[in-house]
Protein backbone atom coordinates (compact mmCIF):
# COMPACT_ATOMS: atom_id res chain seq x y z
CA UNK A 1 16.31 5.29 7.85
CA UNK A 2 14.41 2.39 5.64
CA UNK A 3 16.86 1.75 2.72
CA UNK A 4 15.56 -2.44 1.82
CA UNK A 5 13.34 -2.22 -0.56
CA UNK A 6 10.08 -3.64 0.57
CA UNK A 7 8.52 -6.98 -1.01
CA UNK A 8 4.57 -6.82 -0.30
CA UNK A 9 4.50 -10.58 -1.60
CA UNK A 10 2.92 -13.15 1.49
CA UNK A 11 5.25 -14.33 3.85
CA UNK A 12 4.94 -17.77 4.36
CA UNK A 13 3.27 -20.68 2.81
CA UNK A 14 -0.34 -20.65 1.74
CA UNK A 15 -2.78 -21.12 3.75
CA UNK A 16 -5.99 -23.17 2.17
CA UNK A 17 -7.94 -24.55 4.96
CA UNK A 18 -11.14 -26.53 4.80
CA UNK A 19 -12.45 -24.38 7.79
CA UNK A 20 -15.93 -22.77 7.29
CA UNK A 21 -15.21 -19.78 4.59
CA UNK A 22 -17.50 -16.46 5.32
CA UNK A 23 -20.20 -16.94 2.59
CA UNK A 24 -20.50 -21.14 2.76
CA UNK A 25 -22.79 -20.64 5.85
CA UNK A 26 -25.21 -17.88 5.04
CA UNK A 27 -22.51 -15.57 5.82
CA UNK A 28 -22.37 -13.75 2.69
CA UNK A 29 -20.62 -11.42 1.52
CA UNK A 30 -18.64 -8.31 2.68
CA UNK A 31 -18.81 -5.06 0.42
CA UNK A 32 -15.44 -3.64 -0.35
CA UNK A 33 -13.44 -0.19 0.43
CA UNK A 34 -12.61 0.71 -2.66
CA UNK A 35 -10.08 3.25 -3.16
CA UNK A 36 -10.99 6.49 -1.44
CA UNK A 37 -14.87 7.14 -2.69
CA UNK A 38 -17.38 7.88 0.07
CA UNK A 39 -19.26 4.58 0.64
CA UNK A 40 -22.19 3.00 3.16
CA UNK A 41 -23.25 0.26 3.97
CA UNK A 42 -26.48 1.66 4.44
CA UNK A 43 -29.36 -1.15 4.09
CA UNK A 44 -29.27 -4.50 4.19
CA UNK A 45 -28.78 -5.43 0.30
CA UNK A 46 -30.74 -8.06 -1.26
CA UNK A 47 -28.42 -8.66 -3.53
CA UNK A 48 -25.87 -11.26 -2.88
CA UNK A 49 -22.38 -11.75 -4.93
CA UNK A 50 -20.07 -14.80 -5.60
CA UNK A 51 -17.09 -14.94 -3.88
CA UNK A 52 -13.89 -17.46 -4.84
CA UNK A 53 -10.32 -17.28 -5.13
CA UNK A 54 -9.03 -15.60 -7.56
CA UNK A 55 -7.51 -17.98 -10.50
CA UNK A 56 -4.44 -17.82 -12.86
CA UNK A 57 -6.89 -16.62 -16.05
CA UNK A 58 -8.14 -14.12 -13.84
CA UNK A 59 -5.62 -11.79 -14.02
CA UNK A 60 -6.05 -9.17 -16.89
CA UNK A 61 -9.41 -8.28 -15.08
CA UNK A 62 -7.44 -7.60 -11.79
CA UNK A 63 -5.02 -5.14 -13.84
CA UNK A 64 -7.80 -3.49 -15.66
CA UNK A 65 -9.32 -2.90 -12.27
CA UNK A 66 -6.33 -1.27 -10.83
CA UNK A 67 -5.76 0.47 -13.92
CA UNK A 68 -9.27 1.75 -13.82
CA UNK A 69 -8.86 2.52 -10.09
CA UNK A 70 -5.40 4.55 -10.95
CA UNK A 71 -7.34 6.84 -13.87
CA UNK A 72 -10.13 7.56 -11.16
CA UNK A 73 -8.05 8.59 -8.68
CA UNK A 74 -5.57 10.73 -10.91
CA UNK A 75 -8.80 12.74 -12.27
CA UNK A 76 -10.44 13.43 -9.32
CA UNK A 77 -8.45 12.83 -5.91
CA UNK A 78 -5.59 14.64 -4.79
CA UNK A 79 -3.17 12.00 -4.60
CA UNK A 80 -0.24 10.46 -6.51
CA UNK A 81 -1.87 6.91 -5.72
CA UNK A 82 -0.85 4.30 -8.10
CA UNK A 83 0.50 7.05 -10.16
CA UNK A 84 2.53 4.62 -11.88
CA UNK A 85 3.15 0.62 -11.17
CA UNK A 86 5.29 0.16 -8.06
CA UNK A 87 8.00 0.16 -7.73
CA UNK A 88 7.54 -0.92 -11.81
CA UNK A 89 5.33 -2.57 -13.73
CA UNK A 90 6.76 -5.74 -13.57
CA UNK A 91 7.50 -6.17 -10.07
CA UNK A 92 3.51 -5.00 -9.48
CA UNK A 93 2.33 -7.61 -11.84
CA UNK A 94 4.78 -10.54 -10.18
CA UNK A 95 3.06 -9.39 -6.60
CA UNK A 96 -0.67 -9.90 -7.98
CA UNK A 97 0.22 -13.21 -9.80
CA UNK A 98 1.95 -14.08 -6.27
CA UNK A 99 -1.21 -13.46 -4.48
CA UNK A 100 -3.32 -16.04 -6.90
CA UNK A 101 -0.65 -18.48 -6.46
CA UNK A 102 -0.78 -18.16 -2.92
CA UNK A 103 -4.50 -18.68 -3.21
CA UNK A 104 -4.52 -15.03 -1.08
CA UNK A 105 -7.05 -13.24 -3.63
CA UNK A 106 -10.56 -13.67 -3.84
CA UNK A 107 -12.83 -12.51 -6.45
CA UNK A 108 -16.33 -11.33 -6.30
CA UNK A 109 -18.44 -11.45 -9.22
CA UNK A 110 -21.86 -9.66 -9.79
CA UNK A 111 -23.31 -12.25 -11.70
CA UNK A 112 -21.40 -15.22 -13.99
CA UNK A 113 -17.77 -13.66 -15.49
CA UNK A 114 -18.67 -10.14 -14.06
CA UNK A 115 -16.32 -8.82 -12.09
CA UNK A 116 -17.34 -6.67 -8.73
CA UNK A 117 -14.52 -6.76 -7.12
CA UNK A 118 -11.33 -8.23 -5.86
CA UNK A 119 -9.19 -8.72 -2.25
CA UNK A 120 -6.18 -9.90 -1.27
CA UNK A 121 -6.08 -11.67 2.14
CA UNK A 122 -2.80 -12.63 3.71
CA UNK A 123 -2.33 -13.92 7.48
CA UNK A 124 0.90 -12.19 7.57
CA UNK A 125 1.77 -8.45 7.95
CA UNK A 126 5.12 -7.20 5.73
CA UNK A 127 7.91 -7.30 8.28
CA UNK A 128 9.01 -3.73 6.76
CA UNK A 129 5.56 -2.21 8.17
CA UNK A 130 4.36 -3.81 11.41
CA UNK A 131 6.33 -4.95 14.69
CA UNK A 132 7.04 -8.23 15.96
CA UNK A 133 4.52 -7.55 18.38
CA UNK A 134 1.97 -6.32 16.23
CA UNK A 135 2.93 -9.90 13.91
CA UNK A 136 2.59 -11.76 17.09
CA UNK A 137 -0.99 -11.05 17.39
CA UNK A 138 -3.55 -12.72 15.24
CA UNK A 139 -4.92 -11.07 12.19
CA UNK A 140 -5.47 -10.52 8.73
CA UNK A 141 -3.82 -8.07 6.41
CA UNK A 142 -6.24 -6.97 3.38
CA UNK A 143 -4.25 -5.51 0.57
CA UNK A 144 -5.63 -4.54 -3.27
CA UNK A 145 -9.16 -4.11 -2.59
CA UNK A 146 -10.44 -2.58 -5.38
CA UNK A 147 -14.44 -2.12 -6.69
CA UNK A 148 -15.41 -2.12 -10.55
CA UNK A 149 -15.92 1.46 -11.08
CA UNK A 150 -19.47 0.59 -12.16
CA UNK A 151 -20.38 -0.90 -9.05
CA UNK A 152 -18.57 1.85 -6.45
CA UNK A 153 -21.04 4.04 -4.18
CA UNK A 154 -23.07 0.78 -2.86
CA UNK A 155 -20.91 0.06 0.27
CA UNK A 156 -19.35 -3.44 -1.99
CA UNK A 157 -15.80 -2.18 -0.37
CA UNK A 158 -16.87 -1.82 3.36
CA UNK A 159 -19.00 -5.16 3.43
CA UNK A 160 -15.67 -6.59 1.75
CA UNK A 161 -13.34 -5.69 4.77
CA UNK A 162 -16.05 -7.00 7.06
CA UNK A 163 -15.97 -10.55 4.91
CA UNK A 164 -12.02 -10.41 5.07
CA UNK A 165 -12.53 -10.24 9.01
CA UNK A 166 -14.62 -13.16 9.13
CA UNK A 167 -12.13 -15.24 6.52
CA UNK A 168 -9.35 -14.23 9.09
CA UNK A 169 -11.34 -14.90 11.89
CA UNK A 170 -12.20 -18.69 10.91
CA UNK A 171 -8.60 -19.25 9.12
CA UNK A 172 -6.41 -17.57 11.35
CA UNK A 173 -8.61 -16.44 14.82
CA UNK A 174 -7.57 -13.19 13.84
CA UNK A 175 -8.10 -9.90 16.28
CA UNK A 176 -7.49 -7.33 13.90
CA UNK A 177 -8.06 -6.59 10.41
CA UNK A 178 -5.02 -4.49 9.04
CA UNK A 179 -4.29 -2.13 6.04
CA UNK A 180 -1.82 -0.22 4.76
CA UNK A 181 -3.09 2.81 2.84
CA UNK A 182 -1.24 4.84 0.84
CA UNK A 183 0.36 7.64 2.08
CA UNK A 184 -0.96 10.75 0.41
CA UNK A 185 -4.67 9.40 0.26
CA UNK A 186 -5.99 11.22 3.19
CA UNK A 187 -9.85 10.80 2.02
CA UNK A 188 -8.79 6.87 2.15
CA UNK A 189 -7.56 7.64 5.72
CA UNK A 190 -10.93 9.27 6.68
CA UNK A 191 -12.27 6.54 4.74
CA UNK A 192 -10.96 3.66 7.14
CA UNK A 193 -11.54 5.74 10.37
CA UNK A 194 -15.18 6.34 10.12
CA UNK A 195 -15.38 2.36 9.14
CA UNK A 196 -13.79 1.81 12.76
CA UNK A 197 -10.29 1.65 12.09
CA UNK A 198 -7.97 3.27 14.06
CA UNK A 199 -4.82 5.15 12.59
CA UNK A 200 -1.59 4.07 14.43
CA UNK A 201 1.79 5.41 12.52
CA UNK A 202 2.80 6.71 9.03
CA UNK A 203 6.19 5.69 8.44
CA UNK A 204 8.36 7.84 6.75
CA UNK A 205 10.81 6.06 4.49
CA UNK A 206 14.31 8.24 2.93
CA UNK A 207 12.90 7.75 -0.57
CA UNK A 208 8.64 8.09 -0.72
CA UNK A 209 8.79 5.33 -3.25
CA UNK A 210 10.93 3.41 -1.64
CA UNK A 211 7.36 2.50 0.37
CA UNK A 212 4.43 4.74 -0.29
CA UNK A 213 2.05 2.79 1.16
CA UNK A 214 3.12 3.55 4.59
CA UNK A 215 -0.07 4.90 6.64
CA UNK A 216 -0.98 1.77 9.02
CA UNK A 217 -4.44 1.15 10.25
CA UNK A 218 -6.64 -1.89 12.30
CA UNK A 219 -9.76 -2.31 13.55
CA UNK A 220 -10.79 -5.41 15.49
CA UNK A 221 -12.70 -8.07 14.24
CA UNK A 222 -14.97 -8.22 17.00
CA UNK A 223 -16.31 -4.95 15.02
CA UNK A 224 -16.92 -6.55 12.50
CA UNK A 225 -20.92 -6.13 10.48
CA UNK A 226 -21.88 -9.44 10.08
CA UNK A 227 -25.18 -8.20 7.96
CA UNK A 228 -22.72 -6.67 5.95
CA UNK A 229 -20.56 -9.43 5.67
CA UNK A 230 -23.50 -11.69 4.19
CA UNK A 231 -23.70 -9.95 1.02
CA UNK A 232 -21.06 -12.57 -0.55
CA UNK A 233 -21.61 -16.04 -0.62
CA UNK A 234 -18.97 -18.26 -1.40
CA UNK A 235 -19.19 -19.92 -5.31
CA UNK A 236 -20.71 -23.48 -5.32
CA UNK A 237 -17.19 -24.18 -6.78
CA UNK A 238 -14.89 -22.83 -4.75
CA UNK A 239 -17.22 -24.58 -1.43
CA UNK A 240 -16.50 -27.83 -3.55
CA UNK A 241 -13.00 -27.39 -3.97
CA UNK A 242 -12.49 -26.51 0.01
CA UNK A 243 -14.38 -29.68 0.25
CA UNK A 244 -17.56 -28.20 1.62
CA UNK A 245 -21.24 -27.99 0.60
């Protein structure tokens, strides 16, 4: 039986790499999962979003998303989802302010100071969820992707996990792109496995809340829609401050 209480903070230090990021060479950007709607990446879109990493001021407008996200999925999916902050509110907010520090979260923005959407991108797995063999193996583990309710339904979240496996691709020569989706949010399952990930364990911990975020899914990079991908293009900005053009 799990009894440790899990801490979804990054392991290790930061990784900030002047490597090529997806979007600074007519990559683009990726469109993001959201959190259990039906999405598709259907056609190519003309449109094109900033993408940088998420900064200290940035914050509130991550919350607010989640919160949005949470009052979504409480009135219309059958799931207990970010039914409350977990495993508080405090401990939540400390992860998400983490994930800035670590420079780990990017933000896309539909035009100037509107947020799209936001991803967390970590090259490490949480020890609590994946092997040592599964940690051995190159990859990147996307956590908090969320879409501005005003934006879901045009395939932002897929293209999104598609842009997070070319980021770990080019930082980390990932294999795999990795999630962890909540437990009870089976049309989030059969969201990720007709997007080409493949289901591989629910763990089952004494207490749900110890961990309930416990249904484990990759899909390999090599998969990934590079179309897709180039909806996002990286903020003149952030390519400036990763000391590229």
């Amino acid at each position: 039986m799990l009894t440790q209480l899990p801490d979804r903070a990054s392991a290790g230090a930061p990784s900030h790499s002047p490597l090529i990021i997806p979007g600074s060479a007519g990559l683009g950007s990726f469109p993001a999962a959201g959190t259990g709607q039906t999405l598709d990446h259907g056609a190519m879109s003309n449109h094109r979003y900033q993408i940088r990493r998420a900064e200290r001021a940035d914050m509130p407008a991550i919350l607010d998303l989640i919160g949005s996200a949470a009052k979504w999925l409480h009135a219309y999916k059958d799931t207990d989802q970010w039914a409350r902050p977990w495993p508080d509110e405090a401990s939540r907010d400390a992860r998400v302010e983490q994930g800035i520090k670590d420079g780990l979260t990017w933000i896309a923005e539909d035009s100037p100071g509107a947020l799209a959407a936001t991803v967390t991108c970590r090259e490490h797995g949480n020890d609590m969820l994946w092997t040592p063999d599964e940690q051995a193996e190159p990859a990147v583990y996307v956590s908090r992707l969320i879409v501005s309710r005003e934006l879901t339904g045009h395939g932002i979240g897929a293209a999104l996990i598609d842009w997070a496996g070319v980021l770990g691709i080019e930082l980390w020569h990932a294999r795999w792109i990795r999630v962890d989706v909540w437990t009870t949010n089976f049309a989030l399952h059969d969201y990720y496995k007709s997007h080409g990930f493949e289901y591989l364990r629910t763990l089952q911990f004494e207490d749900y809340w110890e961990y309930p975020s416990a249904a484990l899914f990759q899909k390999p990079t090599a998969g990934v829609d590079m179309d897709a991908a180039g909806w996002f293009e990286l903020a003149k900005e952030a390519g400036s401050a990763a000391g590229m053009n």
